[in-house]
C-alpha atoms as a PDB file:
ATOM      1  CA  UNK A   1     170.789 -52.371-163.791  1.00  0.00           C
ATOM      2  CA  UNK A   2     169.644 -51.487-159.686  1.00  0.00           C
ATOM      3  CA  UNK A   3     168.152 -54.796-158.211  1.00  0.00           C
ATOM      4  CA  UNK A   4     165.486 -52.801-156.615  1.00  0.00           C
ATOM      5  CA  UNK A   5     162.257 -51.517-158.017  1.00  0.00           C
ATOM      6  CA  UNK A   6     160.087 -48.835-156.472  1.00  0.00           C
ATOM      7  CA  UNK A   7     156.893 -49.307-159.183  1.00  0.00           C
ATOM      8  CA  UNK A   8     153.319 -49.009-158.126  1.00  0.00           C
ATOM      9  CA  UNK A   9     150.646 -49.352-160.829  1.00  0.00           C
ATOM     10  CA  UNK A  10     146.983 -48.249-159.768  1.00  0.00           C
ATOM     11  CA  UNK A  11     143.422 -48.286-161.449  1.00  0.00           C
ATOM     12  CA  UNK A  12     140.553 -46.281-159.890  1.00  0.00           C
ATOM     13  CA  UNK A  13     138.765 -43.578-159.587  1.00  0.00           C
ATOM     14  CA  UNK A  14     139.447 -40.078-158.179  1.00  0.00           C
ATOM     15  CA  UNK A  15     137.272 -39.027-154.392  1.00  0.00           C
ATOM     16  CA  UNK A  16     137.439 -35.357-154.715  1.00  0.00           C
ATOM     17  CA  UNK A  17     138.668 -32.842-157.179  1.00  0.00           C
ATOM     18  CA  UNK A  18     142.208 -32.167-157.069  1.00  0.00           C
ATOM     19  CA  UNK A  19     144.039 -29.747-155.363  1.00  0.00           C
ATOM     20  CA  UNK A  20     147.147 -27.732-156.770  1.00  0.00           C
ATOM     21  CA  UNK A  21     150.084 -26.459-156.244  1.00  0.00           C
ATOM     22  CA  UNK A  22     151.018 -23.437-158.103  1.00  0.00           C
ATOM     23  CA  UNK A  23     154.101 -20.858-158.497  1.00  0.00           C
ATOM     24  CA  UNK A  24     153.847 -16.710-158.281  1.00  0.00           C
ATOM     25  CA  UNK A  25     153.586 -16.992-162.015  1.00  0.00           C
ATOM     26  CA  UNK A  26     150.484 -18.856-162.042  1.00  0.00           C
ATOM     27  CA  UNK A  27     152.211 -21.803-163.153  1.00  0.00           C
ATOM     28  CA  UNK A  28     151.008 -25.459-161.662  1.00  0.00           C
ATOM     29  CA  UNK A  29     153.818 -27.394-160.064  1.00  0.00           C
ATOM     30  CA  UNK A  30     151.879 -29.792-157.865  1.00  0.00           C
ATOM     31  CA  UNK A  31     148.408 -31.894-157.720  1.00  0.00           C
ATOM     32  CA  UNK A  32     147.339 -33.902-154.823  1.00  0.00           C
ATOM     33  CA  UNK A  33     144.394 -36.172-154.737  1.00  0.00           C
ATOM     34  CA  UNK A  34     142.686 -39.310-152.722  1.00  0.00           C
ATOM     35  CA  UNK A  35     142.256 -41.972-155.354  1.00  0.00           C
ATOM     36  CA  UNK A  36     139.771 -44.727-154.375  1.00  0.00           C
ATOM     37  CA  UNK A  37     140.826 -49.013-155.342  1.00  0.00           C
ATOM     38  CA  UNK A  38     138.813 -51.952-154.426  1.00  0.00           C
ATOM     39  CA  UNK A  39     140.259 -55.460-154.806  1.00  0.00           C
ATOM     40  CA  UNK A  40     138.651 -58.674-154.042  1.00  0.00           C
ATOM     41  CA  UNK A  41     139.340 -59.603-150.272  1.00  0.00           C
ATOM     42  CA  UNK A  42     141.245 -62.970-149.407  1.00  0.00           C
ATOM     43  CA  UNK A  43     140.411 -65.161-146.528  1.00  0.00           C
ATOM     44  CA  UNK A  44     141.547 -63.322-143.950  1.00  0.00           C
ATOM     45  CA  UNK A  45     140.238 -59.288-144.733  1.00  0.00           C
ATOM     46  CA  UNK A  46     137.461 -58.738-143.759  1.00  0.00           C
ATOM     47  CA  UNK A  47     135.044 -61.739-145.276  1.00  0.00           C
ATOM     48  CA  UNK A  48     136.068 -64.147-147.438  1.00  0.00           C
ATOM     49  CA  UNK A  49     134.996 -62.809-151.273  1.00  0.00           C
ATOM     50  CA  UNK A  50     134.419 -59.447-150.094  1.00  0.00           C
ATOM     51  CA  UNK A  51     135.468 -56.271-152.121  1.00  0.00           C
ATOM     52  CA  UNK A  52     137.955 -54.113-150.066  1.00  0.00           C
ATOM     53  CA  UNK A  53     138.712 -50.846-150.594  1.00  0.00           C
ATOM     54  CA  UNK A  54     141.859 -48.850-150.561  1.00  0.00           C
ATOM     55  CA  UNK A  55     142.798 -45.428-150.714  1.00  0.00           C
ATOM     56  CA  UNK A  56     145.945 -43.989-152.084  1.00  0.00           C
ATOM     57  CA  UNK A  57     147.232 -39.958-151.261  1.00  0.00           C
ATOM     58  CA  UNK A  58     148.509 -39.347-154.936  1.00  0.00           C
ATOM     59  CA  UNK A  59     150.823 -36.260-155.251  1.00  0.00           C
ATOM     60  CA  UNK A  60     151.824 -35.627-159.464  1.00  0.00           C
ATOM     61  CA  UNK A  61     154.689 -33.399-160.401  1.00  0.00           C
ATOM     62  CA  UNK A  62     155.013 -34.219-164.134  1.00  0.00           C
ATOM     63  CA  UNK A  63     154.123 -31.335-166.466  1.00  0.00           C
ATOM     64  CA  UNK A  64     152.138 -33.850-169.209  1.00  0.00           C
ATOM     65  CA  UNK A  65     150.023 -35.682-166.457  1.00  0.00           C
ATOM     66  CA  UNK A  66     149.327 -32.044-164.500  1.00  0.00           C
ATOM     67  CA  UNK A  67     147.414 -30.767-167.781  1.00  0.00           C
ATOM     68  CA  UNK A  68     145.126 -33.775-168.051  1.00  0.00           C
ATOM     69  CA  UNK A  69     144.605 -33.662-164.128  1.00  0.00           C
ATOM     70  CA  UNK A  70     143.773 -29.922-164.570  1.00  0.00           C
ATOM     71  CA  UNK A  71     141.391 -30.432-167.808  1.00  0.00           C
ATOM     72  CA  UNK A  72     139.922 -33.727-167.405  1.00  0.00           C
ATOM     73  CA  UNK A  73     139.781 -35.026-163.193  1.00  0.00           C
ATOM     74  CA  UNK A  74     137.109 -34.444-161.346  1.00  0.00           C
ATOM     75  CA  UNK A  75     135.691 -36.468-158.426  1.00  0.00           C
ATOM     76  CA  UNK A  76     135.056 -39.699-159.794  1.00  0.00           C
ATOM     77  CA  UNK A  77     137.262 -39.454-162.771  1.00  0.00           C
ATOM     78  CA  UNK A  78     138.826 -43.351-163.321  1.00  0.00           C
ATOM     79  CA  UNK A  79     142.524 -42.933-164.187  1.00  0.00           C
ATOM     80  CA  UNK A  80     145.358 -45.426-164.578  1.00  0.00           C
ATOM     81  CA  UNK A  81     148.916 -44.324-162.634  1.00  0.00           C
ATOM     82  CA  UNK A  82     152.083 -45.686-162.683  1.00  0.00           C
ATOM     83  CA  UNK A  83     154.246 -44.067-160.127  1.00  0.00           C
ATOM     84  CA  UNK A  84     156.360 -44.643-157.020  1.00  0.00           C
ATOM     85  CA  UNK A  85     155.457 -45.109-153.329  1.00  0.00           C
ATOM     86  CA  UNK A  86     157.521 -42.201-151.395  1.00  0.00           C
ATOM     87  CA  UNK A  87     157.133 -42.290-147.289  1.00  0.00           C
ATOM     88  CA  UNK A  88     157.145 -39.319-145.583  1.00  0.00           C
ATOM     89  CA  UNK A  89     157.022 -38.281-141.860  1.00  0.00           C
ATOM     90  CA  UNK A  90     154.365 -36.598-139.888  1.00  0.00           C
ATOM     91  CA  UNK A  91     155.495 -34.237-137.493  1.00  0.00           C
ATOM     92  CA  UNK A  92     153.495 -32.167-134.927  1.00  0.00           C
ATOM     93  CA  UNK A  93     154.538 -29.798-132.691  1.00  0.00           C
ATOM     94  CA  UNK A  94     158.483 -30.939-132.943  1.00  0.00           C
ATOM     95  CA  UNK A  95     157.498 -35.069-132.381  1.00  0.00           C
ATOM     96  CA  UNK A  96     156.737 -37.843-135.097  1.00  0.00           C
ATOM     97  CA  UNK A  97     153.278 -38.805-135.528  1.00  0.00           C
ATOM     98  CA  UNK A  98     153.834 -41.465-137.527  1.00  0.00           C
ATOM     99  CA  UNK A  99     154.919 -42.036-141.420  1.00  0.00           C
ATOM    100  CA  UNK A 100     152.575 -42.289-144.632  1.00  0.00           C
ATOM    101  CA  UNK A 101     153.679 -43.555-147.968  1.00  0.00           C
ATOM    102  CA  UNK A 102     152.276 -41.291-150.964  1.00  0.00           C
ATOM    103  CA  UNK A 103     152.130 -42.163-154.057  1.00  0.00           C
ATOM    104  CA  UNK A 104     153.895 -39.958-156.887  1.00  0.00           C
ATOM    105  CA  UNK A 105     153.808 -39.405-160.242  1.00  0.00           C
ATOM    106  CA  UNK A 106     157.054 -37.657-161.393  1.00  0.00           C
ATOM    107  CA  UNK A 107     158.669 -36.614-164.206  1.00  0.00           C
ATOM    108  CA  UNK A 108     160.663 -39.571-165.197  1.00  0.00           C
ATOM    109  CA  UNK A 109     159.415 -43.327-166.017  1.00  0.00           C
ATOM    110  CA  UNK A 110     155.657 -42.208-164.238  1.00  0.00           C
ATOM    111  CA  UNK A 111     152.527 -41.878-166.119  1.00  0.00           C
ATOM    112  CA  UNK A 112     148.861 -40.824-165.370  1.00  0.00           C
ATOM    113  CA  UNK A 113     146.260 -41.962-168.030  1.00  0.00           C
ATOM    114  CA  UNK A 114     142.452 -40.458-167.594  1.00  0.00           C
ATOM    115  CA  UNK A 115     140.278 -43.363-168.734  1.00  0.00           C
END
């Protein structure tokens, strides 16, 4: 058993239909979407008691969750995801920008439900 956990567990609801990824075969491999969060804020954001949002880049690779992403999401679609926060770096022209964290659904121990 690993003493670390890499689990992040979202509610909300799609911004914009999804974009996909797909192979010469027509196959999908890939969707990315925003997917929008709001949480109420604490003391210190930005008024005590006010709703905050948050936004999430959301990149899926698992066949079962691509099919219901491809049949079923649509800009404001509310989904359920459990999936992992992955950082990546943003290069331009040969220097780091800086470095997101995506969320991903993948094939193993991830889900996406469509609720």
């Amino acid at each position: 058993m690993s003493d670390v956990v890499n689990r992040i567990i979202l509610v909300g609801h799609i911004t914009c239909s999804p974009e996909f990824e797909t192979e010469a075969s027509g196959e999908k491999t890939a969707a990315r979407f925003w997917l929008c969060t709001t949480w109420n804020g604490t003391d210190r954001e930005p008024a005590p008691g006010a709703d905050v949002l948050g936004w999430h880049y959301v990149v899926c690779t698992k066949p079962h969750a691509l099919r219901a992403i491809e049949n079923r999401c649509r800009a404001g679609t509310r989904v359920y995801l459990e999936g992992r926060a992955r950082a990546r770096m943003i290069v331009e022209n040969g220097l780091t920008r800086g470095v997101v964290t995506d969320v991903t659904i993948e094939p193993e121990n991830c889900d996406l439900v469509v609720l």
